[in-house]
N, C-alpha and C. Protein backbone atom coordinates (compact mmCIF):
# COMPACT_ATOMS: atom_id res chain seq x y z
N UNK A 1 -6.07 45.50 -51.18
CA UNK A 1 -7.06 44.72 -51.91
C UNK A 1 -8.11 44.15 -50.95
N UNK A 2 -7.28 43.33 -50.05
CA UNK A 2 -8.91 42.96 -49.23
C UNK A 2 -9.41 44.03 -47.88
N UNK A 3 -8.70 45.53 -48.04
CA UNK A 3 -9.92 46.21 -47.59
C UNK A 3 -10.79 46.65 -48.47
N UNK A 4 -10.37 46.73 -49.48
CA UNK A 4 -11.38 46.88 -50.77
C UNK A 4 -12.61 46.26 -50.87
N UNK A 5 -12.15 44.99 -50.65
CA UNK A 5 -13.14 43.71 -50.72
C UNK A 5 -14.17 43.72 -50.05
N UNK A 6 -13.68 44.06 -48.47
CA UNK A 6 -14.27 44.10 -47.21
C UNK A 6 -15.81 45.33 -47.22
N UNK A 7 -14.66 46.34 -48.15
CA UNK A 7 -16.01 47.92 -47.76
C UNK A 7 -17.00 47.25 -48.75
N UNK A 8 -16.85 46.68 -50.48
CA UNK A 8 -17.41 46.41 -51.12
C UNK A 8 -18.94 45.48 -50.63
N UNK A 9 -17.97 44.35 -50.12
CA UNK A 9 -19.28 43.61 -49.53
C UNK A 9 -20.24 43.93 -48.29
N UNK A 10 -19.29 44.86 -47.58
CA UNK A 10 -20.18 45.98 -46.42
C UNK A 10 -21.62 46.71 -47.55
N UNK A 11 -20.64 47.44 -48.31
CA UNK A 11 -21.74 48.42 -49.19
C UNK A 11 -22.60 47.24 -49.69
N UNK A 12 -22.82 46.18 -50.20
CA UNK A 12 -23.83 45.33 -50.69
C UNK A 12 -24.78 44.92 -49.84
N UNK A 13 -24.16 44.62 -48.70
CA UNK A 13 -25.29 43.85 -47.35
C UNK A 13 -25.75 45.09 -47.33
N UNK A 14 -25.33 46.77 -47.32
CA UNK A 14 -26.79 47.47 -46.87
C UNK A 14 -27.45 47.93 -47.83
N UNK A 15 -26.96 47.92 -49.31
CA UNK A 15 -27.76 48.37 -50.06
C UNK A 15 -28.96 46.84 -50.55
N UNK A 16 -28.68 45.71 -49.87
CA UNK A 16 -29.85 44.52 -50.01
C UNK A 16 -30.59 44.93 -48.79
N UNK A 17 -30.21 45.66 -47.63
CA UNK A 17 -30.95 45.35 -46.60
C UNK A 17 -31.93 46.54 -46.92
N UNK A 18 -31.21 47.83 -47.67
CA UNK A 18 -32.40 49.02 -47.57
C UNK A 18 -33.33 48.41 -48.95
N UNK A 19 -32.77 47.79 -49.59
CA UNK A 19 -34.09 47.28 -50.74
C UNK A 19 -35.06 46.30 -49.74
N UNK A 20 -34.55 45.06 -48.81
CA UNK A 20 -35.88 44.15 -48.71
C UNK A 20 -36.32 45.05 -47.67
N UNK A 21 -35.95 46.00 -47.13
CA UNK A 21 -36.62 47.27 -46.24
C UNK A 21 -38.34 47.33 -46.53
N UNK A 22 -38.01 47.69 -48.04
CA UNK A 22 -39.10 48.09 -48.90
C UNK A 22 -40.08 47.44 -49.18
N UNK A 23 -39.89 46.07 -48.70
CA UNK A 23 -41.48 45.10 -48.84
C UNK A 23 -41.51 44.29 -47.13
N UNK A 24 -40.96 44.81 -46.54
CA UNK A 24 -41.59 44.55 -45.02
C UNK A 24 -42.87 44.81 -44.78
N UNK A 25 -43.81 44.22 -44.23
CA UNK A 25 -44.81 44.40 -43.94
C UNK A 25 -45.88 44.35 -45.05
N UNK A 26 -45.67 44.02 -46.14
CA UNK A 26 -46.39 43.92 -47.59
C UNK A 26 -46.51 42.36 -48.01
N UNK A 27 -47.56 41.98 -48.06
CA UNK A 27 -47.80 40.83 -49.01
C UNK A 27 -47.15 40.21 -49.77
N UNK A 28 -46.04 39.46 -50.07
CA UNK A 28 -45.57 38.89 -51.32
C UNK A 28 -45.75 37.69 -51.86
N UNK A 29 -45.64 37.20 -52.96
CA UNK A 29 -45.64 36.05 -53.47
C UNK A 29 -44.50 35.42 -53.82
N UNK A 30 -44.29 34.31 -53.30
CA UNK A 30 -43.01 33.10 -53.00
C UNK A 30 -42.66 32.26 -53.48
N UNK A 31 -42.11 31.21 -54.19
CA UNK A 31 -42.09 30.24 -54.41
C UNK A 31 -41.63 29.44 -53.84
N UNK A 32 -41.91 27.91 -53.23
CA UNK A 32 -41.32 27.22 -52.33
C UNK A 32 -39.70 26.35 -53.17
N UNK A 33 -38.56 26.71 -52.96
CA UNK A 33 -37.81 26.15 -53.38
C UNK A 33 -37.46 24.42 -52.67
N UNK A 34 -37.28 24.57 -51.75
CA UNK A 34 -37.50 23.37 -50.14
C UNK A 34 -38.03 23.59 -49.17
N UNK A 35 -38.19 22.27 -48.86
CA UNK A 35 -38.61 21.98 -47.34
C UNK A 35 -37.52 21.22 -46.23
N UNK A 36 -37.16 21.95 -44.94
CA UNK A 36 -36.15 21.21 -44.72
C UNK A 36 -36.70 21.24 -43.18
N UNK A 37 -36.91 20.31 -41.92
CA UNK A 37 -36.96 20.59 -40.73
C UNK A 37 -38.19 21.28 -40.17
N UNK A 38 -38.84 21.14 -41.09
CA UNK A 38 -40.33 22.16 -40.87
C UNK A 38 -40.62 23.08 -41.57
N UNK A 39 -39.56 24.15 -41.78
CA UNK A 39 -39.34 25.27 -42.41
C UNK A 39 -39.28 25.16 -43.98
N UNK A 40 -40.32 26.21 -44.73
CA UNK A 40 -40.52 26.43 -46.33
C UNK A 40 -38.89 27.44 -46.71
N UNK A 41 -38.17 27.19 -47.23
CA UNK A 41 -37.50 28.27 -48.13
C UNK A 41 -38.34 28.77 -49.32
N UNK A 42 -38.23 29.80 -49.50
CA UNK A 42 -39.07 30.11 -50.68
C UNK A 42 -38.47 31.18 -51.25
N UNK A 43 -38.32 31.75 -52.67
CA UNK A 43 -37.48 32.96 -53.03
C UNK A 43 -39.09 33.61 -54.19
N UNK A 44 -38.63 34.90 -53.40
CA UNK A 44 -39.66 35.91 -54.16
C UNK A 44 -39.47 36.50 -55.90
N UNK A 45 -40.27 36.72 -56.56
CA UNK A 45 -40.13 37.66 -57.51
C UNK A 45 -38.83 38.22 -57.61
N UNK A 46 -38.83 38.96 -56.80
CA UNK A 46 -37.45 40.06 -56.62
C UNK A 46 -36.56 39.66 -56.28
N UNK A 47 -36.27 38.16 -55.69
CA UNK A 47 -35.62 37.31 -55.19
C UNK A 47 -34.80 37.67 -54.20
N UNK A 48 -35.97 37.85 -53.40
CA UNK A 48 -36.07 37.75 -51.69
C UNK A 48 -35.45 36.36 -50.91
N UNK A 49 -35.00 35.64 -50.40
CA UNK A 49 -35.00 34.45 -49.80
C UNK A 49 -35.41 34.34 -48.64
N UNK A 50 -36.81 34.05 -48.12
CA UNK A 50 -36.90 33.63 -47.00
C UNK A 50 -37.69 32.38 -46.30
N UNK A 51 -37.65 32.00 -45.13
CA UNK A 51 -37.80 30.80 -43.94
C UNK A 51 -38.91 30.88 -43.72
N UNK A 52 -40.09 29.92 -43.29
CA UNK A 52 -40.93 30.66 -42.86
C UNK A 52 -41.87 28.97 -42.21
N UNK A 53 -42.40 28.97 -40.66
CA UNK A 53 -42.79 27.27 -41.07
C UNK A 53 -43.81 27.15 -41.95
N UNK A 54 -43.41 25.46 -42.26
CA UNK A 54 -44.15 24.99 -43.25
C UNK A 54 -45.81 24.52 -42.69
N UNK A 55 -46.87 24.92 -43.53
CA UNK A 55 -48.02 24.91 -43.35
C UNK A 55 -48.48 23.51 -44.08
N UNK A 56 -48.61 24.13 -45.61
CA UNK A 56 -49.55 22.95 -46.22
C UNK A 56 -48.86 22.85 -47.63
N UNK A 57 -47.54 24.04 -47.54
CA UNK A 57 -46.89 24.22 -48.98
C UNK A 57 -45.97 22.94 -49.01
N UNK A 58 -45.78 23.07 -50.66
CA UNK A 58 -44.86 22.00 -51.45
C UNK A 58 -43.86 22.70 -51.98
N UNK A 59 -42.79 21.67 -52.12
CA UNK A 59 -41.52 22.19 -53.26
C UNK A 59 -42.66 22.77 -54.86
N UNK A 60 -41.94 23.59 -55.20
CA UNK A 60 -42.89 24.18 -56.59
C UNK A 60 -44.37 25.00 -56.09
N UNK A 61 -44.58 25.07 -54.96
CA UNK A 61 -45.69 25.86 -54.96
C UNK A 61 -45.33 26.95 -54.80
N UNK A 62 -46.75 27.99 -55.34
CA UNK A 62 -46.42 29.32 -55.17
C UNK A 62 -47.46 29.75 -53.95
N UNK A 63 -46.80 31.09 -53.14
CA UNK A 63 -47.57 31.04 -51.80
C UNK A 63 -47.38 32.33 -51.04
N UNK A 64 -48.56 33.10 -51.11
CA UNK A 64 -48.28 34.14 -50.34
C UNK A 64 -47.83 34.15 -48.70
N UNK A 65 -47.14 35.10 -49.01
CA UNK A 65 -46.58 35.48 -47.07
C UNK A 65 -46.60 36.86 -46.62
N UNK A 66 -46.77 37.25 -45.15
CA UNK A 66 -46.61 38.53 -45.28
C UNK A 66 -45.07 38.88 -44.22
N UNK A 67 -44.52 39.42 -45.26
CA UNK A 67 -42.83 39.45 -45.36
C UNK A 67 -42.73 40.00 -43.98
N UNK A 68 -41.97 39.56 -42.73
CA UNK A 68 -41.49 40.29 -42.12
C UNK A 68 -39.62 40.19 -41.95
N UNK A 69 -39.12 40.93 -41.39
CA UNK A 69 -37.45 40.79 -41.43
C UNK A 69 -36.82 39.91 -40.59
N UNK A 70 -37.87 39.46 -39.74
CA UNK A 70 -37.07 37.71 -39.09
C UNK A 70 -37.17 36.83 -40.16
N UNK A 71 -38.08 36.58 -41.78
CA UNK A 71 -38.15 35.49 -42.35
C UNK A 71 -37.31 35.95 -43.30
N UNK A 72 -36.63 37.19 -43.96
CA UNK A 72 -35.26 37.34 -44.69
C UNK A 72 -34.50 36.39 -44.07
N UNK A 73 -33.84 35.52 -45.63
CA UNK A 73 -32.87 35.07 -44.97
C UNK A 73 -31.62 35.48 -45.88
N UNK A 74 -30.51 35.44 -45.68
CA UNK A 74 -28.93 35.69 -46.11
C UNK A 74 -28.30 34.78 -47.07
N UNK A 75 -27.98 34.84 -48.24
CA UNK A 75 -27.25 33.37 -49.12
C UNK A 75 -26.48 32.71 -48.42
């Protein structure tokens, strides 16, 4: 059972990693969920989650970024 578990959640981390693959380097639009330490969390459309520092955004704003794979972040 929990090698089962183990391959299962293996197969999920890469089938999320080859999807946010797909908007690297592309424009997206964000929404700021928090602000914590400097850093915006914000979750995308597609519900992306990522870090990114905070500029001039608010909790509830919406805000383009251009996605790279250091600002993915992991649940």
């Amino acid at each position: 059972k929990n090698e089962r578990v183990a391959k299962l959640l293996e197969l999920s981390k890469t089938l999320w990693e080859n999807y946010t693959t797909k908007f690297i380097g592309k424009h997206i639009e964000v929404l700021v969920e928090k602000i914590k330490d400097g850093y915006c969390y914000a979750r995308s459309g597609n519900y992306i989650l990522v870090k990114f520092p905070q500029n001039k955004e608010k909790v509830g704003e919406k805000t383009t970024i251009l996605l790279e794979k250091t600002l993915i972040q992991s649940e």
